[in-house]
Protein backbone atom coordinates (compact mmCIF):
# COMPACT_ATOMS: atom_id res chain seq x y z
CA UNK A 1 0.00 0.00 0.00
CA UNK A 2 1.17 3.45 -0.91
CA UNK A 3 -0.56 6.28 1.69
CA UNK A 4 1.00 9.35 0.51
CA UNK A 5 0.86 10.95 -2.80
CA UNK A 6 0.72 8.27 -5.77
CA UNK A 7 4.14 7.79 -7.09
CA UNK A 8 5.97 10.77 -5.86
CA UNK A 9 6.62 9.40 -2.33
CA UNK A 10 9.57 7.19 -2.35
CA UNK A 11 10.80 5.10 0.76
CA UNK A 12 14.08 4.30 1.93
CA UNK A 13 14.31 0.83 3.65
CA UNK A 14 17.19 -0.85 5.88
CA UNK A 15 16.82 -4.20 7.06
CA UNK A 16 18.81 -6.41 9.63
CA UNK A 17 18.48 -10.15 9.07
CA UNK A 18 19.80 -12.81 11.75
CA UNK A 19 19.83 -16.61 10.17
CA UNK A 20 19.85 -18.29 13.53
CA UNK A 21 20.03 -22.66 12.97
CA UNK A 22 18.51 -23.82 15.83
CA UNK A 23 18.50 -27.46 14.97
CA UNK A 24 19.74 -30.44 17.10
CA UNK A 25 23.30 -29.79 15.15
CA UNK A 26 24.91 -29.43 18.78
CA UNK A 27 22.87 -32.14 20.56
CA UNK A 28 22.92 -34.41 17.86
CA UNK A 29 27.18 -34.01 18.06
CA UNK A 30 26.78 -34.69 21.53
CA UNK A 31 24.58 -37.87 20.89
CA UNK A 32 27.01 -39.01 18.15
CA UNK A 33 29.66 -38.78 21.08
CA UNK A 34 27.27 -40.78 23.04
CA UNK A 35 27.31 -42.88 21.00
CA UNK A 36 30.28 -43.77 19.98
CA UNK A 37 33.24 -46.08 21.63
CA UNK A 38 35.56 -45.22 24.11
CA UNK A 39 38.44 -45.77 21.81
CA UNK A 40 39.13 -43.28 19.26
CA UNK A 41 37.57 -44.08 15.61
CA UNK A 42 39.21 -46.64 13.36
CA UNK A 43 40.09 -45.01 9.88
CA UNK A 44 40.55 -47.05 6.49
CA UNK A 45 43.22 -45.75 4.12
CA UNK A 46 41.40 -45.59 0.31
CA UNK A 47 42.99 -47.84 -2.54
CA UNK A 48 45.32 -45.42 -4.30
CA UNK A 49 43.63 -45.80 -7.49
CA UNK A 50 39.71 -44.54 -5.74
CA UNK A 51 41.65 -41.28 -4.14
CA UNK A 52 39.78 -38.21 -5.57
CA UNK A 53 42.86 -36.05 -6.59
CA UNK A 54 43.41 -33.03 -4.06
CA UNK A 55 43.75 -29.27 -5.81
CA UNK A 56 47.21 -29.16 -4.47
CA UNK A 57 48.49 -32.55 -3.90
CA UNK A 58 51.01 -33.14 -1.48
CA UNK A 59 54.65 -33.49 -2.23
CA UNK A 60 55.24 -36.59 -0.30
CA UNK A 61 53.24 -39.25 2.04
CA UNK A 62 54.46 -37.37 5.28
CA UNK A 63 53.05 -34.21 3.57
CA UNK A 64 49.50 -35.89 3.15
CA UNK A 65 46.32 -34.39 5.73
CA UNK A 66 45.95 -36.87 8.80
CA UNK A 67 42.42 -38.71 9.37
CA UNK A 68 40.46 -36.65 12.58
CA UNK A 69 41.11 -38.66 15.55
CA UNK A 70 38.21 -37.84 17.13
CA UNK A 71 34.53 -36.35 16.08
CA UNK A 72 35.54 -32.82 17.62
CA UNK A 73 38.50 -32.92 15.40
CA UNK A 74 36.44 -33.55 12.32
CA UNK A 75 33.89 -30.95 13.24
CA UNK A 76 37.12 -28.52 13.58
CA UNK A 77 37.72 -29.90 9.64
CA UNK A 78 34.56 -28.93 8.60
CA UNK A 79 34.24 -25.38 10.27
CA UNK A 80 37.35 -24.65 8.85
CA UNK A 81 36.04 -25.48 5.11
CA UNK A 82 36.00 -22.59 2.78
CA UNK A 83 31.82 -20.86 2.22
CA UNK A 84 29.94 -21.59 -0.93
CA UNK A 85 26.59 -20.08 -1.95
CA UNK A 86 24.45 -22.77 -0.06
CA UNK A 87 25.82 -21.73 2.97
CA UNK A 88 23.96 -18.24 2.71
CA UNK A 89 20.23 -18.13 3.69
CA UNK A 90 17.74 -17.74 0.29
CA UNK A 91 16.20 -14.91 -0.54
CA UNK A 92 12.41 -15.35 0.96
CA UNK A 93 11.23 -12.16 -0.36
CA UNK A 94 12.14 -9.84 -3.26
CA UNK A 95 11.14 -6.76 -0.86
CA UNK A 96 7.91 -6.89 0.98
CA UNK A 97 5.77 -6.91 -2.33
CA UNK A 98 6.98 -10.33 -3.61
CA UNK A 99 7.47 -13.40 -2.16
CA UNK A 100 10.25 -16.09 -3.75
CA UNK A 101 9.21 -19.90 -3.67
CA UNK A 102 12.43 -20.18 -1.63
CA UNK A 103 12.08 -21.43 2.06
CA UNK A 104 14.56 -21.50 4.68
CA UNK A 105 15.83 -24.92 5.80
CA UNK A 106 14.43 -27.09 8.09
CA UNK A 107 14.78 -25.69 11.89
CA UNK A 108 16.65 -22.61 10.72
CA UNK A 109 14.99 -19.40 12.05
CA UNK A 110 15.65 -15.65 10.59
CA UNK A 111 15.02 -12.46 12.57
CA UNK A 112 14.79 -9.10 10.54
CA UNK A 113 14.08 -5.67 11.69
CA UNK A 114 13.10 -3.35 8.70
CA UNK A 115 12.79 0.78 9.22
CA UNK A 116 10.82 2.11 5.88
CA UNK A 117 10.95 6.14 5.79
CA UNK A 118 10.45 8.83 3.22
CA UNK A 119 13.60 9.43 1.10
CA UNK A 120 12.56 13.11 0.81
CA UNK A 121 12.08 15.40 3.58
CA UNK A 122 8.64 16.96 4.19
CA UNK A 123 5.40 16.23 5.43
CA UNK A 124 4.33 17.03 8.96
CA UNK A 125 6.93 14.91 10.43
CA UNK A 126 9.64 16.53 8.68
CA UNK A 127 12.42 14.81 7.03
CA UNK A 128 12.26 11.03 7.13
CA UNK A 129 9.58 10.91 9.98
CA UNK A 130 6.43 8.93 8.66
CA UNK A 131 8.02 5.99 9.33
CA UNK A 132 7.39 2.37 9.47
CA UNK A 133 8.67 -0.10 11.49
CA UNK A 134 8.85 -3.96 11.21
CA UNK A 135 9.11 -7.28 12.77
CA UNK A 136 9.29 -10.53 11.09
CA UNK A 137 10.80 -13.90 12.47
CA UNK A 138 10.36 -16.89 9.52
CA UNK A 139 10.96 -20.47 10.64
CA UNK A 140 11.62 -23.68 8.53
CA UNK A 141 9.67 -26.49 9.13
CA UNK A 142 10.49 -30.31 7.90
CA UNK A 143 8.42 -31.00 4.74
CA UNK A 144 9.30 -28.12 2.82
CA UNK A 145 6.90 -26.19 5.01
CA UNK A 146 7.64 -22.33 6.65
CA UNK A 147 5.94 -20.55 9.14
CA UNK A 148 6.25 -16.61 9.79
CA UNK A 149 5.43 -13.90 12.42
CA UNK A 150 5.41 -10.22 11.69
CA UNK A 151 4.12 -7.22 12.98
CA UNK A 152 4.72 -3.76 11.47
CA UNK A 153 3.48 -0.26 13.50
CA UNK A 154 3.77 3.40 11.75
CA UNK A 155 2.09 6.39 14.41
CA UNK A 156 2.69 9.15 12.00
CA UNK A 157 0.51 11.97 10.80
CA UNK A 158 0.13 11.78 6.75
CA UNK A 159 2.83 12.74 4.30
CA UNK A 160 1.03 14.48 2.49
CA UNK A 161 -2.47 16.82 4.12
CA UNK A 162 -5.41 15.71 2.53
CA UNK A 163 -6.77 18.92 1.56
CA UNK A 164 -10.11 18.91 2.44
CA UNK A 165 -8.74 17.93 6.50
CA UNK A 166 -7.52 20.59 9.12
CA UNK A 167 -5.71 20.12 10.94
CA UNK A 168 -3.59 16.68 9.22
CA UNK A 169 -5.71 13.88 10.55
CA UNK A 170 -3.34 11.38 13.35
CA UNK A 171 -3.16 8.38 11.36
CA UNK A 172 -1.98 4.54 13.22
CA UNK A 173 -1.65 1.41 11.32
CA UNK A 174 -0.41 -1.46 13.33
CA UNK A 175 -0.36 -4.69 11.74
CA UNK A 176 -0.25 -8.54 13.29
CA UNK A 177 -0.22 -11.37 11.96
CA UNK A 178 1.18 -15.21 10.51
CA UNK A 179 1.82 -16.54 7.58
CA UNK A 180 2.50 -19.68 6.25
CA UNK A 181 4.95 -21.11 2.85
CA UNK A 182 4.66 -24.61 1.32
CA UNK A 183 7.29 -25.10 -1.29
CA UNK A 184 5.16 -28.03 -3.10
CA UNK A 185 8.24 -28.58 -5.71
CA UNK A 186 11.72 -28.20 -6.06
CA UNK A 187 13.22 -28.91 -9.10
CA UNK A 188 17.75 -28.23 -9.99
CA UNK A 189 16.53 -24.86 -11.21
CA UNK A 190 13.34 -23.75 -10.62
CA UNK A 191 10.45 -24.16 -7.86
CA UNK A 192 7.39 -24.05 -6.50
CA UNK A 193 5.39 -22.47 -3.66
CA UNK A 194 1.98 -21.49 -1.66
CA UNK A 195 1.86 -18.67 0.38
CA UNK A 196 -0.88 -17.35 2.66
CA UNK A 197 -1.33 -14.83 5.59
CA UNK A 198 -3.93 -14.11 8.16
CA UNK A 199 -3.42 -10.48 9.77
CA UNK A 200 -5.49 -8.57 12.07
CA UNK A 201 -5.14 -4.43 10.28
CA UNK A 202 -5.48 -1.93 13.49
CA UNK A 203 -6.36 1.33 11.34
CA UNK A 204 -7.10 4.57 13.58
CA UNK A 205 -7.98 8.13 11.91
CA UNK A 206 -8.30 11.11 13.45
CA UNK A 207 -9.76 11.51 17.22
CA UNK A 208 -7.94 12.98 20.14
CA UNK A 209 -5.00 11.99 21.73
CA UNK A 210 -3.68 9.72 19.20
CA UNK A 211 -0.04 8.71 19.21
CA UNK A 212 0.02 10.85 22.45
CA UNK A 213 -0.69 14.37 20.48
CA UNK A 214 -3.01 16.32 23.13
CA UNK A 215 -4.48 17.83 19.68
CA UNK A 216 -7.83 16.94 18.30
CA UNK A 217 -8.27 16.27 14.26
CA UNK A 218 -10.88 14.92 11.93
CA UNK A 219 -10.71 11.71 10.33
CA UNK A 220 -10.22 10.78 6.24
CA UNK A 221 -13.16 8.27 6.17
CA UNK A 222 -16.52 10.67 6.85
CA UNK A 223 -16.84 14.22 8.30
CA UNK A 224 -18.11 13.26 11.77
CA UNK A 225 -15.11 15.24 12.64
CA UNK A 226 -14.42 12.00 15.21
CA UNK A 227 -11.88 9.38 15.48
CA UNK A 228 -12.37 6.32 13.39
CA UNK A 229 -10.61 2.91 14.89
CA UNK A 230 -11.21 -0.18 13.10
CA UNK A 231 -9.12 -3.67 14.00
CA UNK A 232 -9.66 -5.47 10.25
CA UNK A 233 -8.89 -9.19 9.63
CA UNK A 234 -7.40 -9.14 6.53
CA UNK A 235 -4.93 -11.56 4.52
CA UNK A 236 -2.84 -12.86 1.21
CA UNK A 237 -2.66 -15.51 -1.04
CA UNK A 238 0.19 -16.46 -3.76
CA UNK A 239 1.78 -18.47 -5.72
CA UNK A 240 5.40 -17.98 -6.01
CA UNK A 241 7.66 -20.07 -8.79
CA UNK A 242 11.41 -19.03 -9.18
CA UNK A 243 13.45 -20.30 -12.07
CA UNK A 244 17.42 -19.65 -11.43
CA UNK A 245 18.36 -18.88 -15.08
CA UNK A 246 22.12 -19.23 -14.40
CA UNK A 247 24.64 -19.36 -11.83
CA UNK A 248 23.81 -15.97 -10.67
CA UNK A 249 20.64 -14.97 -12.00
CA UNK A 250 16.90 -15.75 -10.58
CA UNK A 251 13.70 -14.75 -11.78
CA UNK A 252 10.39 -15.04 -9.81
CA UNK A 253 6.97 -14.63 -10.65
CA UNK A 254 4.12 -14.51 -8.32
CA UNK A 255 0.64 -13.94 -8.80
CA UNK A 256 -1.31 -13.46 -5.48
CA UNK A 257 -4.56 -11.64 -3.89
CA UNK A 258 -4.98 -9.64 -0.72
CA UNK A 259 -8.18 -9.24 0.91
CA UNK A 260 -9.11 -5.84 2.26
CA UNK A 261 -11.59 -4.11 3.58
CA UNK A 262 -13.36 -1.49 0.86
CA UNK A 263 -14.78 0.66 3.87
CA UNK A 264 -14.24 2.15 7.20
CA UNK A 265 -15.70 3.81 9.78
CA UNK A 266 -19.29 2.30 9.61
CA UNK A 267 -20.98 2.71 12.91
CA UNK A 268 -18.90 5.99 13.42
CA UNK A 269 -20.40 8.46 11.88
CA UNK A 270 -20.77 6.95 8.18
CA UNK A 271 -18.80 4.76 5.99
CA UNK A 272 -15.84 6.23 3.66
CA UNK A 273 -13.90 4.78 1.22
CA UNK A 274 -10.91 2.01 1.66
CA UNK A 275 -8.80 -0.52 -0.72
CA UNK A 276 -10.46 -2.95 -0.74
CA UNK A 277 -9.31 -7.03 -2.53
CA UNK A 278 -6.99 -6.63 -4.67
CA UNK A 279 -5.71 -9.46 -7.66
CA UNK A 280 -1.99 -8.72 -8.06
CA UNK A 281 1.03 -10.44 -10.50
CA UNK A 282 4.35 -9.48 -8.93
CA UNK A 283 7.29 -10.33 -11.06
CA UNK A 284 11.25 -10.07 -10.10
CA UNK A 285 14.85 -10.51 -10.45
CA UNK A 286 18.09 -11.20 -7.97
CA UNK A 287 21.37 -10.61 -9.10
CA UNK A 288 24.15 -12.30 -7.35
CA UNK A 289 27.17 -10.09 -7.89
CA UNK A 290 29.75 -12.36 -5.34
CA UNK A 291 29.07 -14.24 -2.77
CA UNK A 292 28.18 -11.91 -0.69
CA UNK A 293 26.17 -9.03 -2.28
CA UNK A 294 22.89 -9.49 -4.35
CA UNK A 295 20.86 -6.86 -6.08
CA UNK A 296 17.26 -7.26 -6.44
CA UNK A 297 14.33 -5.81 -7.72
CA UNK A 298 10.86 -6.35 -8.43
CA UNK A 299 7.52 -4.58 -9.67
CA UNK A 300 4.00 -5.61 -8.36
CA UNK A 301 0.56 -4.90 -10.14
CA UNK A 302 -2.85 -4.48 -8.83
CA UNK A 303 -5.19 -5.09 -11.25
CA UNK A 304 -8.52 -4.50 -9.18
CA UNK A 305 -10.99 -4.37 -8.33
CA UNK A 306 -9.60 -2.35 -4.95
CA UNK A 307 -7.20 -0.35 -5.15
CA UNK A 308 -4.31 0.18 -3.17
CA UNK A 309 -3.58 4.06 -3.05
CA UNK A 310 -4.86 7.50 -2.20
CA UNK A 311 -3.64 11.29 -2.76
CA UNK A 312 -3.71 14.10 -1.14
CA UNK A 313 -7.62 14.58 -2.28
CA UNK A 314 -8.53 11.11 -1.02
CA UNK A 315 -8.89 10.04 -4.34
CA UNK A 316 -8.60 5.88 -4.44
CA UNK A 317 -6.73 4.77 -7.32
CA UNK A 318 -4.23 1.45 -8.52
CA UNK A 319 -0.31 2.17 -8.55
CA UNK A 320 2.43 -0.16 -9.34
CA UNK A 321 4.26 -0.75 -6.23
CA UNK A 322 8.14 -1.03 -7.24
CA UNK A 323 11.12 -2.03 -5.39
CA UNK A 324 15.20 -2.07 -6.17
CA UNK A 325 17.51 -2.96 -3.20
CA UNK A 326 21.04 -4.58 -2.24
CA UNK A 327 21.52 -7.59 0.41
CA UNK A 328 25.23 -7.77 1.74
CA UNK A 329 26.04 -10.34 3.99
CA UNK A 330 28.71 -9.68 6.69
CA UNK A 331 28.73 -13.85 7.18
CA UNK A 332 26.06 -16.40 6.39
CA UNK A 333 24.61 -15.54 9.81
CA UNK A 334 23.94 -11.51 9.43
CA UNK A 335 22.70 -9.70 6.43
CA UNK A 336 21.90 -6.11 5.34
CA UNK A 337 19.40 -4.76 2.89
CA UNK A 338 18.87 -1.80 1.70
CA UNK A 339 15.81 -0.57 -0.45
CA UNK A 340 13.77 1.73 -2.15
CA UNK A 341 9.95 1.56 -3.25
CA UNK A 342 7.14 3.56 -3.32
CA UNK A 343 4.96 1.24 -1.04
CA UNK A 344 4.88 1.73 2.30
CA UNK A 345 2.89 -1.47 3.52
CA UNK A 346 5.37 -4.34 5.25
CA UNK A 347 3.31 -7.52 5.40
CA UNK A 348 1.91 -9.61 2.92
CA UNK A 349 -1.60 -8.50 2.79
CA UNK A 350 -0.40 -4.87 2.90
């Protein structure tokens, strides 16, 4: 959702990711210890002629890499092996707009915290106030199957004054929710998922006292002049595929629909317009410059029959929501992303 002026509000957004395995790797080392003898494994020289040839072979037999002795030794061995790509978590999103078909592995969790603010100053919270701030934790599940939290608040008076409101109405949207991702195929180079959130939309417009302002202003729904507060249950569905075209090139393609709400404010003082459900088709790229720094980008379309944007004259209309960003990852465990996009909703539905 955009709720400034169409197309000539653009957001900056930084992200923090965690990948966090919490898996029985640790335990199940400590049950393989448990398990094994008292005396130190017994290793079997290969035949000469089954040895897989090292990169650098060694000069002479006293040269050659001793056998582990023990299975903390060979855990040492295998920490000490150089990164490839699959170490990295997938992208699970291309932005908040589009979803990938990628989920994360079994009992892996990530943690990111996102900040989304307006690149240009302005508005009645100056500078890059109207901001946006979100939660999201996704979990991998055996079976191909992930499971998500997120929650996403923004307290800010609009960007831009509708014109026909004075003062600028206080404006919450707090959004809570769960989703779920079923990745029902998984083919060398391409796959396949379902997506699908439940959320419950906390909109608030106008009233007194909102956000703690001690000021009173009218709402963008009717002209009762009073606060409107509405907790919506709203949610997604898509259908993600991603086809990796090359080593270092994916394309995804999701259609999807979100179910909102078309009114609010019935019951207080009259009914005024909302979004509404929306059928979307999202479609986008990742670029995998090195091994540790992707670009990304991706475009989605609402094509009705809600909408998913209003201007400064509360006029409802149907933008493309587009988003270009960078993930850098300090190690396979933490990862940065920036972006920009003209959307300013951070869950599925939104």
């Amino acid at each position: 959702m955009d709720q400034a002026l169409k197309l000539q509000s653009v957001y900056a957004g930084v992200t923090v990711l965690l990948a966090i395995p919490i898996s029985a790797s640790t335990a199940g080392a400590a049950d393989l210890q448990s398990k094994a003898p008292d005396s130190p494994p017994v290793w079997e020289r290969v035949p000469k002629e089954e040895v897989i040839a090292w990169p650098d072979p060694p000069s002479s037999e006293t040269e050659a890499a001793q056998p582990p002795s023990s299975v903390e030794e060979a855990e040492a061995m295998v920490r000490n092996l150089p990164l490839t790509e699959a170490d990295y978590p997938p992208m699970l999103r291309l932005g908040n707009g589009l979803p990938t078909a990628h989920v994360l592995p079994a009992w892996e969790l990530e943690v990111g915290r996102q900040v989304l603010s307006p690149l240009a100053g302005g508005g009645d919270a100056f500078g890059t106030g109207n901001q946006n701030v979100a939660t999201r934790l996704d979990l991998g599940i055996d079976g191909g199957l992930q499971l998500s939290y997120f929650s996403s608040f923004a307290d800010d008076p609009l960007f831009s004054q509708p014109l026909s409101k004075n003062p600028n109405p206080a404006n919450v949207w707090e959004v809570v929710g769960g989703a779920a991702k079923w990745q029902l195929l998984n083919r060398d180079n391409w796959s396949l998922a379902v997506s699908g959130s439940v959320e419950v939309f906390t909109v608030r417009s106008g009233g007194c006292g909102v956000s703690g302002s001690g000021t009173c202003s009218p709402n963008i729904f009717n002209n009762s002049g009073a606060g409107v507060s509405t907790d919506n249950v709203v949610g997604s569905l898509a259908l993600p595929i991603t086809w990796k075209a090359s080593r270092t090139l994916e394309l995804s393609f999701a259609p999807g629909v979100s179910f909102l709400p078309n009114s609010q404010g019935s019951g207080q003082g009259g009914g005024g317009t909302f979004y509404g459900n929306n059928i979307t088709l999202g479609v986008g790229g990742v670029w995998r410059a090195s091994q540790q720094l992707s670009l990304f980008g991706s475009a989605l379309l609402p094509l009705g029959p809600g909408t998913n944007s209003f201007n400064n004259r509360l006029e409802f209309s149907r933008v493309p929501i587009l988003t270009g960003g960078l993930r850098y990852a300090l190690n396979p465990r933490i990862l940065l992303e920036t972006t920009l996009t003209n959307g300013f909703g951070s869950s599925p539905a939104t």
